[in-house]
Protein backbone atom coordinates (compact mmCIF):
# COMPACT_ATOMS: atom_id res chain seq x y z
CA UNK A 1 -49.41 -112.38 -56.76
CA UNK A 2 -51.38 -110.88 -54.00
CA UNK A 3 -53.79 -114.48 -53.95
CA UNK A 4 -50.07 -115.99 -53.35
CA UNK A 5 -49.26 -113.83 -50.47
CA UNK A 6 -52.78 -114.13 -48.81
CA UNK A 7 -52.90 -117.91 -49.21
CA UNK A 8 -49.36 -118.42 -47.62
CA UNK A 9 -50.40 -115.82 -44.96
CA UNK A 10 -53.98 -118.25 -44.64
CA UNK A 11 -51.72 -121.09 -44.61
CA UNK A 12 -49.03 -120.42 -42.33
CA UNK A 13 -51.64 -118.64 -39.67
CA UNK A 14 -53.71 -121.48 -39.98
CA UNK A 15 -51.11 -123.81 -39.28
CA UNK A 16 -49.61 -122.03 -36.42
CA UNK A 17 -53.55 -121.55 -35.12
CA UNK A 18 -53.66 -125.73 -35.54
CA UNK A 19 -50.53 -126.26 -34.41
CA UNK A 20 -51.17 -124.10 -30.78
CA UNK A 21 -54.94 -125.94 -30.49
CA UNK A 22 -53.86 -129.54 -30.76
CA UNK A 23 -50.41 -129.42 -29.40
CA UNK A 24 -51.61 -129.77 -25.76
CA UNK A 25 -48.38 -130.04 -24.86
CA UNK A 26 -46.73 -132.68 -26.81
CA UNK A 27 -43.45 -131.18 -27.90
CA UNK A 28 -42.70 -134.03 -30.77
CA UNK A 29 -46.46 -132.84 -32.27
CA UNK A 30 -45.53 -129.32 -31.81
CA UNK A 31 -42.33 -129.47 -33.48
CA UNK A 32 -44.16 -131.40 -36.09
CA UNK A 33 -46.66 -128.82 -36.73
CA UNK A 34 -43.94 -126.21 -36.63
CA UNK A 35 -41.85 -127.97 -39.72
CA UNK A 36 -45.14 -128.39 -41.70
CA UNK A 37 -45.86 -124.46 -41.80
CA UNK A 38 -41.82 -124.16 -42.59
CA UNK A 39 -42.72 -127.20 -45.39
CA UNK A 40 -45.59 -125.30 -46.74
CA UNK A 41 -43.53 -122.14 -46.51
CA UNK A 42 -40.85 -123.42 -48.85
CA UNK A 43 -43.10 -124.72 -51.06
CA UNK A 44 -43.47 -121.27 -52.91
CA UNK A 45 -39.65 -120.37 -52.52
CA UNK A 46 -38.98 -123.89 -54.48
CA UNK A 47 -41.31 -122.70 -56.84
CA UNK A 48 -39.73 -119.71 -57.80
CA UNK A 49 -36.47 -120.71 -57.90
CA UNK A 50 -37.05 -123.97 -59.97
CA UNK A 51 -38.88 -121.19 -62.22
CA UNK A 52 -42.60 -122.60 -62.24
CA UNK A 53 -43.58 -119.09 -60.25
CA UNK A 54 -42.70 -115.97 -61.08
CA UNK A 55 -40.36 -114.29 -58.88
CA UNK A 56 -43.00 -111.93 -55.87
CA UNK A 57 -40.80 -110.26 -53.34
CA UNK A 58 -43.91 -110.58 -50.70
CA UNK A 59 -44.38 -114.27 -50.97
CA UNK A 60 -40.53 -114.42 -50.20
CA UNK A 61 -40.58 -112.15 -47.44
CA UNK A 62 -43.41 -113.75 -46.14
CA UNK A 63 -41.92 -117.34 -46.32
CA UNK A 64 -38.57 -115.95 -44.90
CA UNK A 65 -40.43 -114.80 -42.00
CA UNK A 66 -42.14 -118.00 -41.33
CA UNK A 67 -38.94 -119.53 -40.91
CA UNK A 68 -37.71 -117.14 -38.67
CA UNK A 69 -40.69 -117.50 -36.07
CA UNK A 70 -39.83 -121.48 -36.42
CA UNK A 71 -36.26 -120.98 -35.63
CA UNK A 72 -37.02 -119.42 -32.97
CA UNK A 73 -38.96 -121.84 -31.79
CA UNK A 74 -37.43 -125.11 -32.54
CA UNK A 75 -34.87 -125.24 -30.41
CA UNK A 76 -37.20 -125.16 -27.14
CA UNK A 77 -39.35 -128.16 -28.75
CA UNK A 78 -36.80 -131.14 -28.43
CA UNK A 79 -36.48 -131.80 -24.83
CA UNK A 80 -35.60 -135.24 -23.41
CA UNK A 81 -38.28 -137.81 -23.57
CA UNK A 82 -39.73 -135.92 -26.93
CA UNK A 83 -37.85 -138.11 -29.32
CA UNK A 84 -39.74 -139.68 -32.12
CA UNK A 85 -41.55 -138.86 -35.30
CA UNK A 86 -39.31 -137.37 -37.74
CA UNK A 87 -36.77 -136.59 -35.54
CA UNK A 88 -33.77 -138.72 -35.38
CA UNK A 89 -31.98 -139.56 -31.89
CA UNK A 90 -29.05 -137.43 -33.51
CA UNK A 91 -30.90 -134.22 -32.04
CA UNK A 92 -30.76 -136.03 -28.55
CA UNK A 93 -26.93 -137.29 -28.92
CA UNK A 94 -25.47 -134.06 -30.43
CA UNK A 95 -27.72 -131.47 -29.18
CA UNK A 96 -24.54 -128.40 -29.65
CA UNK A 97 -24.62 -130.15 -32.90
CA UNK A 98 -28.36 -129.27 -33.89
CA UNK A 99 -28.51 -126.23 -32.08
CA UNK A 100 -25.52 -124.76 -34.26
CA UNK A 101 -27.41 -125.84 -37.64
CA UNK A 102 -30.91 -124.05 -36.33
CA UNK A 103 -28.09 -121.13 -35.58
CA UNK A 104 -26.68 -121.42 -38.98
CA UNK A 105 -30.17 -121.47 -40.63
CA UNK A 106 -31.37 -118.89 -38.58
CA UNK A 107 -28.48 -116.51 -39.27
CA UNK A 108 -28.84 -117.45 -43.56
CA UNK A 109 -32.77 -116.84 -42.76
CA UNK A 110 -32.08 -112.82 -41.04
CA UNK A 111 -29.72 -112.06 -43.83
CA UNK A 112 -32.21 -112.96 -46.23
CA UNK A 113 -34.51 -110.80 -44.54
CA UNK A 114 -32.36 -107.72 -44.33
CA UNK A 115 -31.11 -108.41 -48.50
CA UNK A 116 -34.96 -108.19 -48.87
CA UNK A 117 -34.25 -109.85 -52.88
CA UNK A 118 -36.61 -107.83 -55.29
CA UNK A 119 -35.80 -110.10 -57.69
CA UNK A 120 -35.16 -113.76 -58.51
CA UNK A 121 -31.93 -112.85 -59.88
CA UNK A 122 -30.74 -111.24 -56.41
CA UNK A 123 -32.85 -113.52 -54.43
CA UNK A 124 -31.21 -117.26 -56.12
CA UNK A 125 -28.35 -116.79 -54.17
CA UNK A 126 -29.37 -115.37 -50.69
CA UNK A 127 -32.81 -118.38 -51.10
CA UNK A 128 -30.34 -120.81 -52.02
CA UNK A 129 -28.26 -120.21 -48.66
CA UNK A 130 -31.14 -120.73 -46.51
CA UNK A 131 -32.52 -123.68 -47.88
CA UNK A 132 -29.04 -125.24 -47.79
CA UNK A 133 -29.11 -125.02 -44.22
CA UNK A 134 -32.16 -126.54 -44.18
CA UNK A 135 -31.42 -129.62 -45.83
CA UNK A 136 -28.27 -129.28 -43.89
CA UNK A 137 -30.02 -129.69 -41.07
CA UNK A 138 -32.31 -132.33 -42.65
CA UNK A 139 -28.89 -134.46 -43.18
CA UNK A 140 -28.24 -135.22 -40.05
CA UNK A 141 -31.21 -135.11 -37.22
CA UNK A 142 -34.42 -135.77 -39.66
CA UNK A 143 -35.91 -139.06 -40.44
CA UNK A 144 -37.08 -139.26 -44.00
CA UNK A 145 -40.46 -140.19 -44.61
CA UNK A 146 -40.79 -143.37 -46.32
């Protein structure tokens, strides 16, 4: 469990580390960047729930607070003229829109936080609620990879 908590630290620190270095700039690669470490993040949290990981409280936590840091962030990384990659022209047409489903995923995100699930049983419910949000989000201003 502790390999699983280091790695997604290693990841996500990594990515951020990446993510500042070849960003010069660029909000659409930043943003890009940022929703890879939140991809990776999830990764473990699918895991768990879908029941191929056992249930660790600090892999959770630690994902949870990865997507925290990007919400946070995301908002300030779509400004005019940035449209492209995965990002659909929604974002740019219905920007109270987006901004109230990075609210509403930020908001699931700090209540998982504070619930702090020690188990899967407690944590199914408060995970699900943030990842719903996500693909909320996902709906309606992300282009789907091919």
């Amino acid at each position: 469990m502790r390999r699983q908590v280091h790695r997604l630290l290693l990841v996500t620190a990594s990515t951020m580390f990446l993510s500042t270095a070849l960003a010069d700039g660029d909000p659409a690669h930043e943003r890009h960047e940022l929703m890879e470490g939140v991809r990776d993040a999830a990764k473990p949290l699918g895991e768990m729930l879908q029941g191929k990981a056992e249930y660790d409280q600090a892999t959770a936590m630690a994902s949870l607070q990865t997507f925290a840091d990007a919400g946070e962030k995301l908002g300030s990384l779509v400004p005019e003229g940035s449209q492209g990659g995965e990002a659909a022209p929604a974002i740019w047409e219905d920007p109270d829109g987006f901004a109230e489903k990075i609210a509403k995923w930020q908001e699931a995100t700090a209540a998982a936080i504070a619930a702090a699930p020690g188990s899967l049983e407690e944590a199914k419910p408060i995970l699900g609620a943030v990842l719903q949000n996500c693909k909320g989000c996902h709906d309606s201003y992300r282009i789907e990879d091919e």
